[in-house]
N, C-alpha and C. Protein backbone atom coordinates (compact mmCIF):
# COMPACT_ATOMS: atom_id res chain seq x y z
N UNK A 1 86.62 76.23 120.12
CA UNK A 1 86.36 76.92 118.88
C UNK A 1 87.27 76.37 117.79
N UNK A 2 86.49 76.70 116.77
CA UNK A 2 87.77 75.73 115.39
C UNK A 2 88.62 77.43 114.88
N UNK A 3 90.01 76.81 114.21
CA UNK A 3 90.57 77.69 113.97
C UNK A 3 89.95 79.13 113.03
N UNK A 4 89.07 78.70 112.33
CA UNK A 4 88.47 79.08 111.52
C UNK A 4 87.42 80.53 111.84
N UNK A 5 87.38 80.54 113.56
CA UNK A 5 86.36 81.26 114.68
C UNK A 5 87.13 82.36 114.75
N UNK A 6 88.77 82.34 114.31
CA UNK A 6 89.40 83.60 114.78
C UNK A 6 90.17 84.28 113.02
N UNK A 7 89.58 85.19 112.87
CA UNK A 7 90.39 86.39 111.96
C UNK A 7 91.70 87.13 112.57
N UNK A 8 92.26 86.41 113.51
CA UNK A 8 93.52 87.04 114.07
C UNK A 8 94.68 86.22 114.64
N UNK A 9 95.81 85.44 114.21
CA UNK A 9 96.68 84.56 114.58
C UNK A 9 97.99 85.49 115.13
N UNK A 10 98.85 84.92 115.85
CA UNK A 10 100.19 85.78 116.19
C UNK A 10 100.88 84.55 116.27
N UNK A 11 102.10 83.76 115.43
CA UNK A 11 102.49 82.81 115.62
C UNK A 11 104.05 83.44 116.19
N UNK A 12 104.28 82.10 117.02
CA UNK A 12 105.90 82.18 118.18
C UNK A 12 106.30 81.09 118.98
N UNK A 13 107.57 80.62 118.26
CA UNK A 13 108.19 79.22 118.86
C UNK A 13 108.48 79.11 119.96
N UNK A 14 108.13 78.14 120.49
CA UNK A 14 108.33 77.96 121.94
C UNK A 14 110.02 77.55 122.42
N UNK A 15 110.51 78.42 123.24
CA UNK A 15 112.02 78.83 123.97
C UNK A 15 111.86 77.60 124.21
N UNK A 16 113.47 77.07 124.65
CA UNK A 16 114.32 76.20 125.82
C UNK A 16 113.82 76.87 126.70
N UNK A 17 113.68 77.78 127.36
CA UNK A 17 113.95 78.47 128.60
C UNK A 17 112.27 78.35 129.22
N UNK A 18 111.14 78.15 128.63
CA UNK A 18 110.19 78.06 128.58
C UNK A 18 109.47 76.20 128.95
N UNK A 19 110.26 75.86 128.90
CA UNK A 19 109.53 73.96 128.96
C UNK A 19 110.33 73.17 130.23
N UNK A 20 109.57 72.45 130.83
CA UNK A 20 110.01 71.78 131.69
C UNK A 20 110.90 70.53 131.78
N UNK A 21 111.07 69.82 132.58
CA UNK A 21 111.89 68.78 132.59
C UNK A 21 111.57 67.90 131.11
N UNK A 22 110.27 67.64 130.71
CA UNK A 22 109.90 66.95 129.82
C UNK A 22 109.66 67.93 128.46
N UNK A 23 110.21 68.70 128.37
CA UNK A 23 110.38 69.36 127.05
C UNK A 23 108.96 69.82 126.74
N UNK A 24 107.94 69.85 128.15
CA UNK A 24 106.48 70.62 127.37
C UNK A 24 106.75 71.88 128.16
N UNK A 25 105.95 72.93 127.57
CA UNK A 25 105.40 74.25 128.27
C UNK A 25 105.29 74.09 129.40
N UNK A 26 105.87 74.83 130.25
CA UNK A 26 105.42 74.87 132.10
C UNK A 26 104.22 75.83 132.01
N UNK A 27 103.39 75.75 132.33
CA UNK A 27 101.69 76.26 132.34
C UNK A 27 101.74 77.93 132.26
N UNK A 28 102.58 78.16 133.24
CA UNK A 28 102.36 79.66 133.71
C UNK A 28 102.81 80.84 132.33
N UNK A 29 103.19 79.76 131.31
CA UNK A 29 104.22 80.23 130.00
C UNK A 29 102.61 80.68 129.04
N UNK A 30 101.53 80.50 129.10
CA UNK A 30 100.64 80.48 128.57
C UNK A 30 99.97 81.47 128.97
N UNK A 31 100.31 82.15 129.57
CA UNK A 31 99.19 83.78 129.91
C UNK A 31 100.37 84.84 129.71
N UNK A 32 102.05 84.25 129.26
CA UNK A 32 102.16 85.10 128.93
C UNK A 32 102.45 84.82 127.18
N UNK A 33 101.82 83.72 126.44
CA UNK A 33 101.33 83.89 125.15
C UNK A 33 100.68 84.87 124.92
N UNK A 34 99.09 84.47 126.26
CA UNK A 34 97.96 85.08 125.63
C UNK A 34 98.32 86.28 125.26
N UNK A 35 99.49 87.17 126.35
CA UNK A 35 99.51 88.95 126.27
C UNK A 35 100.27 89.23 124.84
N UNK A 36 101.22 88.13 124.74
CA UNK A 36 101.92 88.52 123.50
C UNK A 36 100.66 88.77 122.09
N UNK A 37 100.10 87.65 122.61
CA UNK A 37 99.33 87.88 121.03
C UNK A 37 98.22 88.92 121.36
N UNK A 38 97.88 88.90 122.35
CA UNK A 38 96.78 90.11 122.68
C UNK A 38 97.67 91.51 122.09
N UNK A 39 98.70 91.35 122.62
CA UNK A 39 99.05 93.09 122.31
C UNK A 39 99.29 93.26 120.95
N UNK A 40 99.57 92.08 120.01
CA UNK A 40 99.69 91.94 118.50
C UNK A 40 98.60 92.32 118.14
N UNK A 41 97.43 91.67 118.29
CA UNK A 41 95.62 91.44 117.89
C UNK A 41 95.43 93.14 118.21
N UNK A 42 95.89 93.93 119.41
CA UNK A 42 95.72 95.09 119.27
C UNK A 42 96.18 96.39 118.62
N UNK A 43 97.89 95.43 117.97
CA UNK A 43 98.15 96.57 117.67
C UNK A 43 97.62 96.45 116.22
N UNK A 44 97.17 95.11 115.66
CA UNK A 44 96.70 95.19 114.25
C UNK A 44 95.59 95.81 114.04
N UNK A 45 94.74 96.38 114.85
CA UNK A 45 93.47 96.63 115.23
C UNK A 45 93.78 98.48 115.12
N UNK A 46 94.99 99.07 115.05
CA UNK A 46 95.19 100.53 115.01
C UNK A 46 94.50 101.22 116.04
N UNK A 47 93.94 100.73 117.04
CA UNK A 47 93.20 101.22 118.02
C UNK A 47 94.16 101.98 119.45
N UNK A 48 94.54 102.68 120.23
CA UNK A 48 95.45 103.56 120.65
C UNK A 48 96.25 102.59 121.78
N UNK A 49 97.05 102.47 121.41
CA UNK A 49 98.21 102.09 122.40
C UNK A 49 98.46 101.95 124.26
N UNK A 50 99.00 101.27 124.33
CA UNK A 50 98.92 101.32 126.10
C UNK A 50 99.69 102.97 126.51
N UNK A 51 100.65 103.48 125.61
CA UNK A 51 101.23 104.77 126.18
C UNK A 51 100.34 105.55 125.54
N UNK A 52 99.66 105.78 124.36
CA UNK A 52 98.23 106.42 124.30
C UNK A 52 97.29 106.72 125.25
N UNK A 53 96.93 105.62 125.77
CA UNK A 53 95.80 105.47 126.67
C UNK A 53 96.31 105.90 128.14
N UNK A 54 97.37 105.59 128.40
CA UNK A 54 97.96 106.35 129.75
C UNK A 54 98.09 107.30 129.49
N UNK A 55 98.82 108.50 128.75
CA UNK A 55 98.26 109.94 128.83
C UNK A 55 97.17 110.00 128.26
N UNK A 56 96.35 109.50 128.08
CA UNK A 56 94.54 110.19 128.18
C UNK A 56 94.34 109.72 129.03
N UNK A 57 95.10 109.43 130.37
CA UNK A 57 93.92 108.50 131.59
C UNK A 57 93.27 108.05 131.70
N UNK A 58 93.39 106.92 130.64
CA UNK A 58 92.31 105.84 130.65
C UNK A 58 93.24 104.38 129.99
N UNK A 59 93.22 103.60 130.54
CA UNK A 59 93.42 102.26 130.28
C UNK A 59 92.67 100.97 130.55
N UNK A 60 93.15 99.79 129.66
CA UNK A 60 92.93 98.55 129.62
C UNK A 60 93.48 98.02 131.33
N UNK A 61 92.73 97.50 131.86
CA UNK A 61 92.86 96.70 133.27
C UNK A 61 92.47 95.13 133.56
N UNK A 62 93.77 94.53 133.42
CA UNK A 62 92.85 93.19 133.31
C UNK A 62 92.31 92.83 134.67
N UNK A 63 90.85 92.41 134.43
CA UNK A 63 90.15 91.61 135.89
C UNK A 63 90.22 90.26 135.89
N UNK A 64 90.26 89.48 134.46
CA UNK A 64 90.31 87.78 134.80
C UNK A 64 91.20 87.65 133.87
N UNK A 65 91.99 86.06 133.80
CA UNK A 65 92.50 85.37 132.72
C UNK A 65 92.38 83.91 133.11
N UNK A 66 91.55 82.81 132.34
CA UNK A 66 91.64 81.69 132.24
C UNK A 66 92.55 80.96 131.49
N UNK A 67 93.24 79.78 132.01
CA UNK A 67 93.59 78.78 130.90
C UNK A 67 93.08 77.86 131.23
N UNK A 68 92.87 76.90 129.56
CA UNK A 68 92.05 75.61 129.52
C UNK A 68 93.18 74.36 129.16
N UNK A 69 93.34 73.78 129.52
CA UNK A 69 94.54 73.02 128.77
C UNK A 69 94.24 71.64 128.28
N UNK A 70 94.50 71.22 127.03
CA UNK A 70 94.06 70.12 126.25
C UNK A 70 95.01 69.59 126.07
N UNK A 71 96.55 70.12 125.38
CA UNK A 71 97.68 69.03 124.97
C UNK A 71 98.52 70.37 125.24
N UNK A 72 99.46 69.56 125.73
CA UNK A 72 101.23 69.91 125.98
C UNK A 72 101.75 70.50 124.43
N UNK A 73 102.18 72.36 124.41
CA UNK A 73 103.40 72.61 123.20
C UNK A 73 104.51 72.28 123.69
N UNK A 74 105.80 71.39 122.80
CA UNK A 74 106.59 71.52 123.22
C UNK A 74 108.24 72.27 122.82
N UNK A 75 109.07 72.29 123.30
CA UNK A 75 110.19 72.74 122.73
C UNK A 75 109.99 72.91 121.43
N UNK A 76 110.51 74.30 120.78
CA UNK A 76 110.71 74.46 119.29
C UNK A 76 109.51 74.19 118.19
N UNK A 77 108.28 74.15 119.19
CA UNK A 77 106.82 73.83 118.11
C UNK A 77 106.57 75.46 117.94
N UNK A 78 106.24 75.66 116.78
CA UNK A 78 105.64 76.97 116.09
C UNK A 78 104.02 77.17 117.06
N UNK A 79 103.51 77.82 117.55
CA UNK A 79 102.37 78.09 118.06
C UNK A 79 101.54 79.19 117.30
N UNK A 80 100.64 78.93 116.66
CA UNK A 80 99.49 80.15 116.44
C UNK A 80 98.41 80.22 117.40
N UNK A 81 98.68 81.63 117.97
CA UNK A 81 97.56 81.84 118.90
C UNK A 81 96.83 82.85 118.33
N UNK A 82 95.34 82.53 118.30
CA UNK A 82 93.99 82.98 117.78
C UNK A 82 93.33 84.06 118.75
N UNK A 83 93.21 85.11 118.30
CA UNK A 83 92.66 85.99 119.61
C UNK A 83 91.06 86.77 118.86
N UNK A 84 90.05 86.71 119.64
CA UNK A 84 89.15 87.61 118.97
C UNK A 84 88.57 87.93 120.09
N UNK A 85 87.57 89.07 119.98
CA UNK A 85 86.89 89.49 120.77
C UNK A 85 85.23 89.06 120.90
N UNK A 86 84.19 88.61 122.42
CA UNK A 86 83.67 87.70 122.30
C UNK A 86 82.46 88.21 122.78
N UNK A 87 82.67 89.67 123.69
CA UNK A 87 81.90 90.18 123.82
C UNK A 87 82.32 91.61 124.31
N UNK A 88 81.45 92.77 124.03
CA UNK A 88 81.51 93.58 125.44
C UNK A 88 80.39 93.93 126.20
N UNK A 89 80.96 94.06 127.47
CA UNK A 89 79.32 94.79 128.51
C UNK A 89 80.05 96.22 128.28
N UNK A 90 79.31 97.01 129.22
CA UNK A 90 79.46 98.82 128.83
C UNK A 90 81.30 99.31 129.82
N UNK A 91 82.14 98.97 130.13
CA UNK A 91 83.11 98.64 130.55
C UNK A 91 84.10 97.71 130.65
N UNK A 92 83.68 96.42 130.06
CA UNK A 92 84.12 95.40 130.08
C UNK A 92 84.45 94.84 128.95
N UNK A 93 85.51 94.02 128.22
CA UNK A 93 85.74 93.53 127.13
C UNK A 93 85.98 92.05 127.37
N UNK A 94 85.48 91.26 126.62
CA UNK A 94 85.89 89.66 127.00
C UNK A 94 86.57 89.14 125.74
N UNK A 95 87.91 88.36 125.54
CA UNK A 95 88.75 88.29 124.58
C UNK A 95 88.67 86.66 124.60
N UNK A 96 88.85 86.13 123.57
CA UNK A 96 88.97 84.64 123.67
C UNK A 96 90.41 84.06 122.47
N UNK A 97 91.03 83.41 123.60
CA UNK A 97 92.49 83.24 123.14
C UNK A 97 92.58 81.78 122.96
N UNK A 98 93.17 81.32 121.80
CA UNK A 98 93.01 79.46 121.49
C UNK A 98 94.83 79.60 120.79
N UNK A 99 95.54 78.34 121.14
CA UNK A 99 96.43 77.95 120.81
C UNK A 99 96.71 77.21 120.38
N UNK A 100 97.13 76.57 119.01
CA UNK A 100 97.13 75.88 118.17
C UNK A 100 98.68 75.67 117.46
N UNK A 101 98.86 73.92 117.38
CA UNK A 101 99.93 73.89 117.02
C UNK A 101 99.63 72.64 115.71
N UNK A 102 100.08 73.41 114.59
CA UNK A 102 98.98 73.14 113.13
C UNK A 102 98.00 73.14 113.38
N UNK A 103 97.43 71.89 113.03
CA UNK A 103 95.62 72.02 113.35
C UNK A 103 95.32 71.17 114.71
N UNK A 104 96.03 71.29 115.57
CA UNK A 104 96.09 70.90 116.93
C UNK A 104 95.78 71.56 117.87
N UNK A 105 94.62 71.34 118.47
CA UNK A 105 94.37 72.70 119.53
C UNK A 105 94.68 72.27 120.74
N UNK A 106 95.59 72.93 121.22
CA UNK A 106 96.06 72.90 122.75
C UNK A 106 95.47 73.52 123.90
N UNK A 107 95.79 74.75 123.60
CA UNK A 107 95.25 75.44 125.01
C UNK A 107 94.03 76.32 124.41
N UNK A 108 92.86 76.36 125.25
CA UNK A 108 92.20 77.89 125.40
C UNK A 108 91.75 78.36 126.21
N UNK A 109 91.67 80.06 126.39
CA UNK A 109 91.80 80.97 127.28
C UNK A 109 90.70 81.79 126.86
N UNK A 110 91.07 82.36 127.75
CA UNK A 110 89.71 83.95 128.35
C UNK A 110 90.38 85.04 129.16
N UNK A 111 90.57 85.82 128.50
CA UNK A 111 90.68 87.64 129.04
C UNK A 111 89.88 88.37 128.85
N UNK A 112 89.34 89.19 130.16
CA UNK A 112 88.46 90.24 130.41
C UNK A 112 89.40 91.08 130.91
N UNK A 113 88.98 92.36 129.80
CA UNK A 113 89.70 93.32 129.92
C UNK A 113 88.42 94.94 130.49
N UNK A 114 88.91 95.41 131.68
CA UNK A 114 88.02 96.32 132.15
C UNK A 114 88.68 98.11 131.54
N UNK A 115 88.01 98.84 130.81
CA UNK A 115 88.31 100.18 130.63
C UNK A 115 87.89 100.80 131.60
N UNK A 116 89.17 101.72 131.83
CA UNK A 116 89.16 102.33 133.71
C UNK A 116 89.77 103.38 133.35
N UNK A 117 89.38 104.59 134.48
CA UNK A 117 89.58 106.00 134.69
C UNK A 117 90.95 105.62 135.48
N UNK A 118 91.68 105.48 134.76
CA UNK A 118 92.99 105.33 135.85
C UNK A 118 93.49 106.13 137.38
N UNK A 119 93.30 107.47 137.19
CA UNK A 119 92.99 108.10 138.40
C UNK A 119 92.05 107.52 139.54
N UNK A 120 90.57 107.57 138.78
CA UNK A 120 89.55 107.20 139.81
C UNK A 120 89.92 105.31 139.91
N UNK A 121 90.50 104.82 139.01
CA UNK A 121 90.64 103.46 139.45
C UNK A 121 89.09 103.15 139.55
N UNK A 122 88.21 103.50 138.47
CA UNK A 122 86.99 103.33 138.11
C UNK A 122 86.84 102.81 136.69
N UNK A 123 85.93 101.40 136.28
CA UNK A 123 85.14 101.38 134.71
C UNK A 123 85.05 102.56 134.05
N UNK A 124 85.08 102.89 133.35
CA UNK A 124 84.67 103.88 132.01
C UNK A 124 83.62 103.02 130.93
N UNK A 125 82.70 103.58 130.13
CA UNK A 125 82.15 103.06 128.82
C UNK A 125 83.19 103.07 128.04
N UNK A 126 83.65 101.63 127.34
CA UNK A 126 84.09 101.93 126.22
C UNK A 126 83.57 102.81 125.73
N UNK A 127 84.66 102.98 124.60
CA UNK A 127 84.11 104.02 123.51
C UNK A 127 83.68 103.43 122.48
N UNK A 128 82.58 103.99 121.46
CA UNK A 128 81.65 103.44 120.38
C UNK A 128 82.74 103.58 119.54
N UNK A 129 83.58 104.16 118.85
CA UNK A 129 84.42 104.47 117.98
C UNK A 129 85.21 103.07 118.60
N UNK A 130 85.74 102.36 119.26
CA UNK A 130 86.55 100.97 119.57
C UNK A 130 85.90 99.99 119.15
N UNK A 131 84.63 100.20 119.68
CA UNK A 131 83.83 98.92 119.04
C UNK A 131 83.52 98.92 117.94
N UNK A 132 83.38 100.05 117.22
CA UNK A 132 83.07 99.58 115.84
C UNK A 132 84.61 99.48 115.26
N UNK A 133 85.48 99.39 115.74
CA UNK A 133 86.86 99.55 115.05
C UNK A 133 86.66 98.00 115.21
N UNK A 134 86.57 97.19 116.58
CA UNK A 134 87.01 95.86 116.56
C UNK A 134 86.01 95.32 115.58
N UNK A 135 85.00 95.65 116.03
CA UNK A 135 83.63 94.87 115.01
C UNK A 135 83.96 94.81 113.42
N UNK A 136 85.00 95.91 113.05
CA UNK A 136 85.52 95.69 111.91
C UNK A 136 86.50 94.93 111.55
N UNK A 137 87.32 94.85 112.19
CA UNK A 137 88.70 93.88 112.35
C UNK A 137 88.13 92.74 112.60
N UNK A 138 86.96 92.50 113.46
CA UNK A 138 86.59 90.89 113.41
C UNK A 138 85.25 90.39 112.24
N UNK A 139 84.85 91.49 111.08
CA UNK A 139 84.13 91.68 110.68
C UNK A 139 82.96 90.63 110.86
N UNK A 140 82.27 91.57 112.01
CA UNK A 140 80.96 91.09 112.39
C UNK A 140 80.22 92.56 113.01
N UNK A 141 79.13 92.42 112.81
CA UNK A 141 78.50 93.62 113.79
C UNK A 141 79.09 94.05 114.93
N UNK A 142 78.50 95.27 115.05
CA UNK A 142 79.21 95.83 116.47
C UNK A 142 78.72 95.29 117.90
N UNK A 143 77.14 95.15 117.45
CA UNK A 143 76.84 94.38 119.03
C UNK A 143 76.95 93.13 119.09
N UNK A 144 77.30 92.57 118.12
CA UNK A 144 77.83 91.10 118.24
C UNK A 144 79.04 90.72 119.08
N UNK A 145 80.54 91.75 118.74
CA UNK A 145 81.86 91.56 119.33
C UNK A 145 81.47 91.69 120.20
């Protein structure tokens, strides 16, 4: 996707503590981008919080996360990671995460996020009031996100 696909960036320099012998990203450092900027993309979104959603017994559950990898960030590069939402089924949310260093695209990703009865450790329907919240934040229709 070109940068241009996402209405939502979270930029954050990449640690010493984070890169390998050769001064690039060690891989596994990239899903925990994606969460950083995911939980940014959500909280800009005003939509209820992870301690929200645990006392209403219901939370976000992740079932997948992909990474795609194209080019090495390394030490001290600024990263904007792009997060939007790509689809939902009636429980399911699919998020699409791209990492970009200027107009350099490095990595991209995929999170599916499942809404669950935390008790029953069961799917729930999203709620229509979320989707039209994201559908607004990514301003596009609701059955589009």
């Amino acid at each position: 996707m070109a940068r241009a696909d996402f209405s939502f960036f979270h930029s954050l320099r990449v640690r010493w503590a984070e890169v390998d012998m050769q001064g690039i990203v060690f891989n596994g450092h990239y899903l925990t981008y994606f969460d950083v900027a995911f939980t940014e993309y959500w909280r800009a979104t005003e939509l209820p919080g992870v301690l929200q959603q645990a006392a209403d017994g219901r939370e976000m559950f992740a079932r997948k996360a992909t990474v795609e990898y194209h080019a090495p960030a390394r030490f001290d590069d600024v990263l904007d990671i792009g997060v939007r939402c790509a689809a939902f089924g009636r429980s399911s949310a699919r998020f699409l995460v791209e990492v970009f260093h200027g107009e350099q695209h490095l990595i991209s990703g995929e999170l599916v996020y499942v809404y669950a009865d935390t008790t029953l450790r069961k799917g729930v329907a999203w709620p229509d009031a979320w989707r039209e919240t994201i559908a607004r934040f990514e301003k596009v229709a609701p059955e589009t996100a």
